[in-house]
C-alpha atoms as a PDB file:
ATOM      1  CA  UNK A   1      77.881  78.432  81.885  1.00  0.00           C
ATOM      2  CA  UNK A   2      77.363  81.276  79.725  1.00  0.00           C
ATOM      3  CA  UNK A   3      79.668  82.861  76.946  1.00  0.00           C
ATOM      4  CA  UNK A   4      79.142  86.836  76.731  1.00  0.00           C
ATOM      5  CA  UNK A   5      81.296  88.002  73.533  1.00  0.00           C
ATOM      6  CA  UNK A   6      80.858  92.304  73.611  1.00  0.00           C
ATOM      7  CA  UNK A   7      82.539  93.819  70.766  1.00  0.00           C
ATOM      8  CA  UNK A   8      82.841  97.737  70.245  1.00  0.00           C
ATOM      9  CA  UNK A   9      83.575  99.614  67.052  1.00  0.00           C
ATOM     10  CA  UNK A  10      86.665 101.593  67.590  1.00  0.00           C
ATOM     11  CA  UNK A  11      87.527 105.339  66.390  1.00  0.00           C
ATOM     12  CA  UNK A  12      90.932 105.950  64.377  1.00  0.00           C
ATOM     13  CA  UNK A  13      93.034 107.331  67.503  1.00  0.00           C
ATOM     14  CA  UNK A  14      92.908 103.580  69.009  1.00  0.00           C
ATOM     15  CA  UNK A  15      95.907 101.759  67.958  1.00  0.00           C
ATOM     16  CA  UNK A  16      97.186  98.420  68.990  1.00  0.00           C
ATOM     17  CA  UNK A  17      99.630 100.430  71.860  1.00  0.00           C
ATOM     18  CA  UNK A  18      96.477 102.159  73.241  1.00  0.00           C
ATOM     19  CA  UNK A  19      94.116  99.358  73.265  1.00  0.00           C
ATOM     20  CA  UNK A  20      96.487  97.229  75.229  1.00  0.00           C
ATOM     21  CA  UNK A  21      97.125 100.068  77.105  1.00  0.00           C
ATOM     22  CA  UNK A  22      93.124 100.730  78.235  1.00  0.00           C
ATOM     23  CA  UNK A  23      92.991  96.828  78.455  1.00  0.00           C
ATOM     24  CA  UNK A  24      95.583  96.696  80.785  1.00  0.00           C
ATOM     25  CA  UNK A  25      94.080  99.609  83.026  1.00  0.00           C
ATOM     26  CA  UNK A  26      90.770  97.968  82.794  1.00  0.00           C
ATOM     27  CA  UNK A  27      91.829  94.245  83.966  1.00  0.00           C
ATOM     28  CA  UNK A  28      92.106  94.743  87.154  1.00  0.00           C
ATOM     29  CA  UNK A  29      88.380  95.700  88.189  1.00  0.00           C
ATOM     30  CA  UNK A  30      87.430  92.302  86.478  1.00  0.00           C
ATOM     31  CA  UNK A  31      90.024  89.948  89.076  1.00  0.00           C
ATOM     32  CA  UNK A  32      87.408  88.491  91.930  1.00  0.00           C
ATOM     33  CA  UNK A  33      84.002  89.336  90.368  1.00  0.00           C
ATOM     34  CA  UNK A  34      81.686  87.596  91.327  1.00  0.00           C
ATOM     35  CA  UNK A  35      80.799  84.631  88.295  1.00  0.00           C
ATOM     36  CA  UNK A  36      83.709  85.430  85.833  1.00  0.00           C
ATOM     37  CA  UNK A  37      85.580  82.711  85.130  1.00  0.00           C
ATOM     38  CA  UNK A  38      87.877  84.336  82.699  1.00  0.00           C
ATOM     39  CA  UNK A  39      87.888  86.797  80.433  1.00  0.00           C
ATOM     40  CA  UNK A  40      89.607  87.834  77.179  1.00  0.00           C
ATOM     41  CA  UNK A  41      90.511  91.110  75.603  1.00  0.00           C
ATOM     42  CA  UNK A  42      90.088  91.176  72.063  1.00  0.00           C
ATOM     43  CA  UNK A  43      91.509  93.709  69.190  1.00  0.00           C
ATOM     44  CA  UNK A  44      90.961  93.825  65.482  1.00  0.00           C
ATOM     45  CA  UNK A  45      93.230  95.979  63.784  1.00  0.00           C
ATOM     46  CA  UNK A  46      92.159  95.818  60.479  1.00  0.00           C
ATOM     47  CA  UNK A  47      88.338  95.876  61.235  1.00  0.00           C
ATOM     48  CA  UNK A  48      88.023  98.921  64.182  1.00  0.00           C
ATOM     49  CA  UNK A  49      86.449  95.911  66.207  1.00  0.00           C
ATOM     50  CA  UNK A  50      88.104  95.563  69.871  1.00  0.00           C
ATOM     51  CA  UNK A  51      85.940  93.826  72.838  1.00  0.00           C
ATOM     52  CA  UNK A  52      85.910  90.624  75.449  1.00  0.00           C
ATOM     53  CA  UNK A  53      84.867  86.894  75.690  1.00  0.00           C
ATOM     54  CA  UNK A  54      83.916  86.410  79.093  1.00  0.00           C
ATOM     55  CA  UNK A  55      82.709  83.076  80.019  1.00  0.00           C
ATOM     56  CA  UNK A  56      80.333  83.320  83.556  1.00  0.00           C
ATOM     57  CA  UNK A  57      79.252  80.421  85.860  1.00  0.00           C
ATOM     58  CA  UNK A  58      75.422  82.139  85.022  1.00  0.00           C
ATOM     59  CA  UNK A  59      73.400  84.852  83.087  1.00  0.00           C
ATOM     60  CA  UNK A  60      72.508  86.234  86.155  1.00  0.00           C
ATOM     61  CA  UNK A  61      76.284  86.787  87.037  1.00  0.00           C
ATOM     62  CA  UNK A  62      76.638  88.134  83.481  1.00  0.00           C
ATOM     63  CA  UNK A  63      73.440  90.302  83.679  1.00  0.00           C
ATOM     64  CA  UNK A  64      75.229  92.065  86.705  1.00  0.00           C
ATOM     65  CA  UNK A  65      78.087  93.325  84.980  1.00  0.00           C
ATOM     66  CA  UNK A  66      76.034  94.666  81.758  1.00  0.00           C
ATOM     67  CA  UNK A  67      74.261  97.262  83.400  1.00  0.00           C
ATOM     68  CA  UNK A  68      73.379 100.810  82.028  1.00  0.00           C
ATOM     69  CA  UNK A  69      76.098 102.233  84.115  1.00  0.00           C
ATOM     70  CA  UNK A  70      79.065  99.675  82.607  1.00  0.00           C
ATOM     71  CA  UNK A  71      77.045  99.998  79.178  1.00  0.00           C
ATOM     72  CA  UNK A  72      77.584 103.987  79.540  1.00  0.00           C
ATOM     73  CA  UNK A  73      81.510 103.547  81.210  1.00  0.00           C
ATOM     74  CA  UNK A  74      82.338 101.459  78.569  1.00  0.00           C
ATOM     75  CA  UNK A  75      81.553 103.655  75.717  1.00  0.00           C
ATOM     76  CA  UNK A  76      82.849 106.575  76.921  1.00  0.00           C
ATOM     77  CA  UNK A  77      86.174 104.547  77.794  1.00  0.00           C
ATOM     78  CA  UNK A  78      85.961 102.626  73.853  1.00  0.00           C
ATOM     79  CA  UNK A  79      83.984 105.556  71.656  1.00  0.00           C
ATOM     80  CA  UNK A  80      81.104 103.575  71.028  1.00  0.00           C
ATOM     81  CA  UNK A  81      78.167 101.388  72.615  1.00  0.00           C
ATOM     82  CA  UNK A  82      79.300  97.950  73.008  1.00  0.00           C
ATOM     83  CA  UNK A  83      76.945  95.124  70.945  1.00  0.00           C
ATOM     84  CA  UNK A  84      76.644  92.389  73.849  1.00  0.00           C
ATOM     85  CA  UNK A  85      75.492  88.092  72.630  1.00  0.00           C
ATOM     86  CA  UNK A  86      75.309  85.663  75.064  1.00  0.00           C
ATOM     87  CA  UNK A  87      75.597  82.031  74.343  1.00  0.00           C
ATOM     88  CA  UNK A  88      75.136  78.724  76.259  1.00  0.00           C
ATOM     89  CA  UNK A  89      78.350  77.125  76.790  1.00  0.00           C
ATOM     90  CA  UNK A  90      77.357  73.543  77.467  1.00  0.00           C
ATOM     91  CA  UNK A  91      80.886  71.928  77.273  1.00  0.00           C
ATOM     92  CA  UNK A  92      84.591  73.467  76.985  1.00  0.00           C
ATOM     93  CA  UNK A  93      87.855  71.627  76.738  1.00  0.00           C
ATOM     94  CA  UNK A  94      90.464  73.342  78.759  1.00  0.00           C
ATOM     95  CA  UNK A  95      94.176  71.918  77.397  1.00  0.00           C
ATOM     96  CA  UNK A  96      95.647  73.477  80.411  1.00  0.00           C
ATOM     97  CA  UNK A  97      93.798  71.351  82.853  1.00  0.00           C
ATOM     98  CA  UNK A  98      93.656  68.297  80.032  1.00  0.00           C
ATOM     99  CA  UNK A  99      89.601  68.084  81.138  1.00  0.00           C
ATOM    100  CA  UNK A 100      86.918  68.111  79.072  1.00  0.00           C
ATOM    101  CA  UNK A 101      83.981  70.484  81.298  1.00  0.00           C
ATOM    102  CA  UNK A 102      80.071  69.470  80.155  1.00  0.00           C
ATOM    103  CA  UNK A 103      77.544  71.502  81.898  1.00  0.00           C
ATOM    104  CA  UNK A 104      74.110  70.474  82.224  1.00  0.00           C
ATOM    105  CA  UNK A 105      72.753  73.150  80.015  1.00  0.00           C
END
């Protein structure tokens, strides 16, 4: 599995209120994609630094979302160009499901 963490520096006029808000109208185009697993809105208040963990079955499933087009959509929608990592997520404990997932990365 693979991590993506994309974080985007955020302009004054984006509270708490109106990052929940674009978060919330931006949820529902990532329900059924193809490879997501989950994903995770994050905001930082104090540091301008809002963004997503998204954890993918594979790169390639990753690579699809984080094209020029989403790249482009993304900073109209946040004010600035988002700064994309990947990372190999070889094992994650999920509490919820009390399992302990190892892939064979």
């Amino acid at each position: 599995m693979i991590t993506a963490i994309v974080n985007f520096k955020l302009p004054a006029d984006i509270d708490a209120a109106k990052a929940v808000e674009l978060f919330k109208g931006s949820a529902p185009k990532y329900r059924g994609m193809k490879g997501l697993v989950r994903k995770y809105y994050l905001f930082d208040d104090e540091k301008r630094i809002a963004g997503g963990v998204y954890l993918w079955k594979s790169r390639t499933d990753a690579a699809a979302l984080y094209t020029p087009e989403w790249i482009a959509w993304a900073t109209e929608r946040y004010g600035a160009p988002p700064d994309i990592r990947y990372f190999e997520t070889a094992v994650i404990v999920d509490n919820e499901t009390d399992k302990i997932l190892a892939d064979a990365a």
